[in-house]
C-alpha atoms as a PDB file:
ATOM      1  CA  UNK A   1     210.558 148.716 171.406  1.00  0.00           C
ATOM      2  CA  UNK A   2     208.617 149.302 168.177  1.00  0.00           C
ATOM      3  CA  UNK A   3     205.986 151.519 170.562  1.00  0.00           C
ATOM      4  CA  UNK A   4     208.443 153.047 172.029  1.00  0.00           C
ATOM      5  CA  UNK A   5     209.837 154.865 168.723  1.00  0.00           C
ATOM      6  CA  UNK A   6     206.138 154.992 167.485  1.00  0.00           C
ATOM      7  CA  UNK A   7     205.335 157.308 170.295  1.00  0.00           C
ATOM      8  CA  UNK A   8     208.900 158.826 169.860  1.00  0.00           C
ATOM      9  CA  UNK A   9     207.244 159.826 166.498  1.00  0.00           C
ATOM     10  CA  UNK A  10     204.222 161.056 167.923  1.00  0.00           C
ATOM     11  CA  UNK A  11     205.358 163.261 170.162  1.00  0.00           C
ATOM     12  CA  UNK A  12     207.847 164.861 167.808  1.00  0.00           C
ATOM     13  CA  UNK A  13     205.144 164.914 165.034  1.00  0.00           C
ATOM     14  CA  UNK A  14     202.870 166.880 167.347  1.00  0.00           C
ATOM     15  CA  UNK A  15     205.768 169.033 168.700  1.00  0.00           C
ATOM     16  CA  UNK A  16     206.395 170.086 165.206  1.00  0.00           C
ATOM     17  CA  UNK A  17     203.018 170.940 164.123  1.00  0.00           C
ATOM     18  CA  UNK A  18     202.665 172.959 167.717  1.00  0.00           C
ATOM     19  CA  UNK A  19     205.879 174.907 166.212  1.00  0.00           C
ATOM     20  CA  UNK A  20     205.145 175.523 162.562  1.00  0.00           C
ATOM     21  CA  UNK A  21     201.682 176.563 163.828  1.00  0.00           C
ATOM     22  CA  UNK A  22     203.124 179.005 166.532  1.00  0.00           C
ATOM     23  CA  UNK A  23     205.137 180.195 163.832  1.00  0.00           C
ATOM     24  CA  UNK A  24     201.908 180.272 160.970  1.00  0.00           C
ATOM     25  CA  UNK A  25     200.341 182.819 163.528  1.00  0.00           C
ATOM     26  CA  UNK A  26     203.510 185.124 164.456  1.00  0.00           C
ATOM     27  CA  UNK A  27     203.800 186.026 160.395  1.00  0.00           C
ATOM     28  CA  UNK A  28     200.254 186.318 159.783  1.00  0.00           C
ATOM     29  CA  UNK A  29     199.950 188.480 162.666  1.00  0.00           C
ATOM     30  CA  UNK A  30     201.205 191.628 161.158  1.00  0.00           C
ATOM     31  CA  UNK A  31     199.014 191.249 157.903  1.00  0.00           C
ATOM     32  CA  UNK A  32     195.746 190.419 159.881  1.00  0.00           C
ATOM     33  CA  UNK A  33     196.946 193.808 161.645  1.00  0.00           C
ATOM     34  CA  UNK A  34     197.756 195.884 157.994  1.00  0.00           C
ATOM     35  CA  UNK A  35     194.312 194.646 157.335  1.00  0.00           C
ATOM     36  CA  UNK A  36     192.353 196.074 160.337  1.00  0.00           C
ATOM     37  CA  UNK A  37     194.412 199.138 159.940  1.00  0.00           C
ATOM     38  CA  UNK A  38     193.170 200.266 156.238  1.00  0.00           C
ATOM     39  CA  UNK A  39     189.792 199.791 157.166  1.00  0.00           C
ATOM     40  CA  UNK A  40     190.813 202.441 159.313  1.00  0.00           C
ATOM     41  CA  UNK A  41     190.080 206.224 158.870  1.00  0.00           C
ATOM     42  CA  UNK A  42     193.408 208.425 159.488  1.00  0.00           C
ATOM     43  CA  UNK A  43     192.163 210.198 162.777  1.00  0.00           C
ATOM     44  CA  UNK A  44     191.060 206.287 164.046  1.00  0.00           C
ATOM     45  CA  UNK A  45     195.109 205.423 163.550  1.00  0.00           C
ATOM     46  CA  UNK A  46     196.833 208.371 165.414  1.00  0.00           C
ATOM     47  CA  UNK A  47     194.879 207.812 168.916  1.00  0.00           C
ATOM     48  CA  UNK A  48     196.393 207.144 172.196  1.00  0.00           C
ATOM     49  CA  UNK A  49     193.980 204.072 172.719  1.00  0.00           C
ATOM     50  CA  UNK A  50     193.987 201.207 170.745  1.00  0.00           C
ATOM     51  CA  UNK A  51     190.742 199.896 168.977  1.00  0.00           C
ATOM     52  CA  UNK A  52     190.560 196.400 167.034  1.00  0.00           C
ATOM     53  CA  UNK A  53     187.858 195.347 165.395  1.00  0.00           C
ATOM     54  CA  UNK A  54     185.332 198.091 166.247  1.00  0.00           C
ATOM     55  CA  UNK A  55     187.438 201.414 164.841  1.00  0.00           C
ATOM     56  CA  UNK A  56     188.328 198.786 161.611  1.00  0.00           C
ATOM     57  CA  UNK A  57     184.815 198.712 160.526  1.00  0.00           C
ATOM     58  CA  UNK A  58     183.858 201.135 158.347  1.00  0.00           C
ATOM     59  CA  UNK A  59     181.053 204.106 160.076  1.00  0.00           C
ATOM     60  CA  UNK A  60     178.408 203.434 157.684  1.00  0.00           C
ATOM     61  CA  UNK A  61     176.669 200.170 157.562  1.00  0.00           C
ATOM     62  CA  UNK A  62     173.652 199.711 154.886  1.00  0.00           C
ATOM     63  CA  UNK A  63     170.804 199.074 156.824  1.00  0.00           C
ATOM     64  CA  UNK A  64     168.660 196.265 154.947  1.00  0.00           C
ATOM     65  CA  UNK A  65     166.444 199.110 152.792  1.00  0.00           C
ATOM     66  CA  UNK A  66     169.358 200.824 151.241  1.00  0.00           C
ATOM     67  CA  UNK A  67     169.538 203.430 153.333  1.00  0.00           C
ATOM     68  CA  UNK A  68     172.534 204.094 155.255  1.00  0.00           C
ATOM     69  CA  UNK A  69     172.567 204.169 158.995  1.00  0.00           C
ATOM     70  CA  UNK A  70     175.198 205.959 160.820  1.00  0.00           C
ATOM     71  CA  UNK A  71     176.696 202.876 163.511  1.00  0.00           C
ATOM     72  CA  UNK A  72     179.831 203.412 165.843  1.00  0.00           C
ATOM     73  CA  UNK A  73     179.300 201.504 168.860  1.00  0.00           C
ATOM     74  CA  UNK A  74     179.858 198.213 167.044  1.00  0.00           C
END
């Protein structure tokens, strides 16, 4: 009997977590995407395709000497 609740437990424990962290990732979602999108330039936003990661990252990545190197294809 005392198993039986003890794995009663479990299972609701795990259930739980499995929830609030289902739930974590649904709010966070939209700030992860706020995020993405003002690391955006205005004529990367108003497309017709959507672009993650690559059209968040800014053009112009410093190259190791300073200079800067003109990147898009991320």
């Amino acid at each position: 009997m005392i198993e039986s609740k003890r794995q009663r437990r479990m299972i609701a424990n795990i259930a739980t977590y499995i929830v609030l962290a289902s739930l974590t990732v649904f709010c966070i979602g939209p700030m992860i995407w706020m995020f993405l999108t003002s690391l955006k330039y205005e004529a990367d936003i108003v497309t017709q395709t959507m672009q993650y990661l690559r059209a968040a990252l800014p053009s112009t990545i410093m190259s190791p000497s300073g200079r800067s190197q003109v990147s898009r294809g991320l």
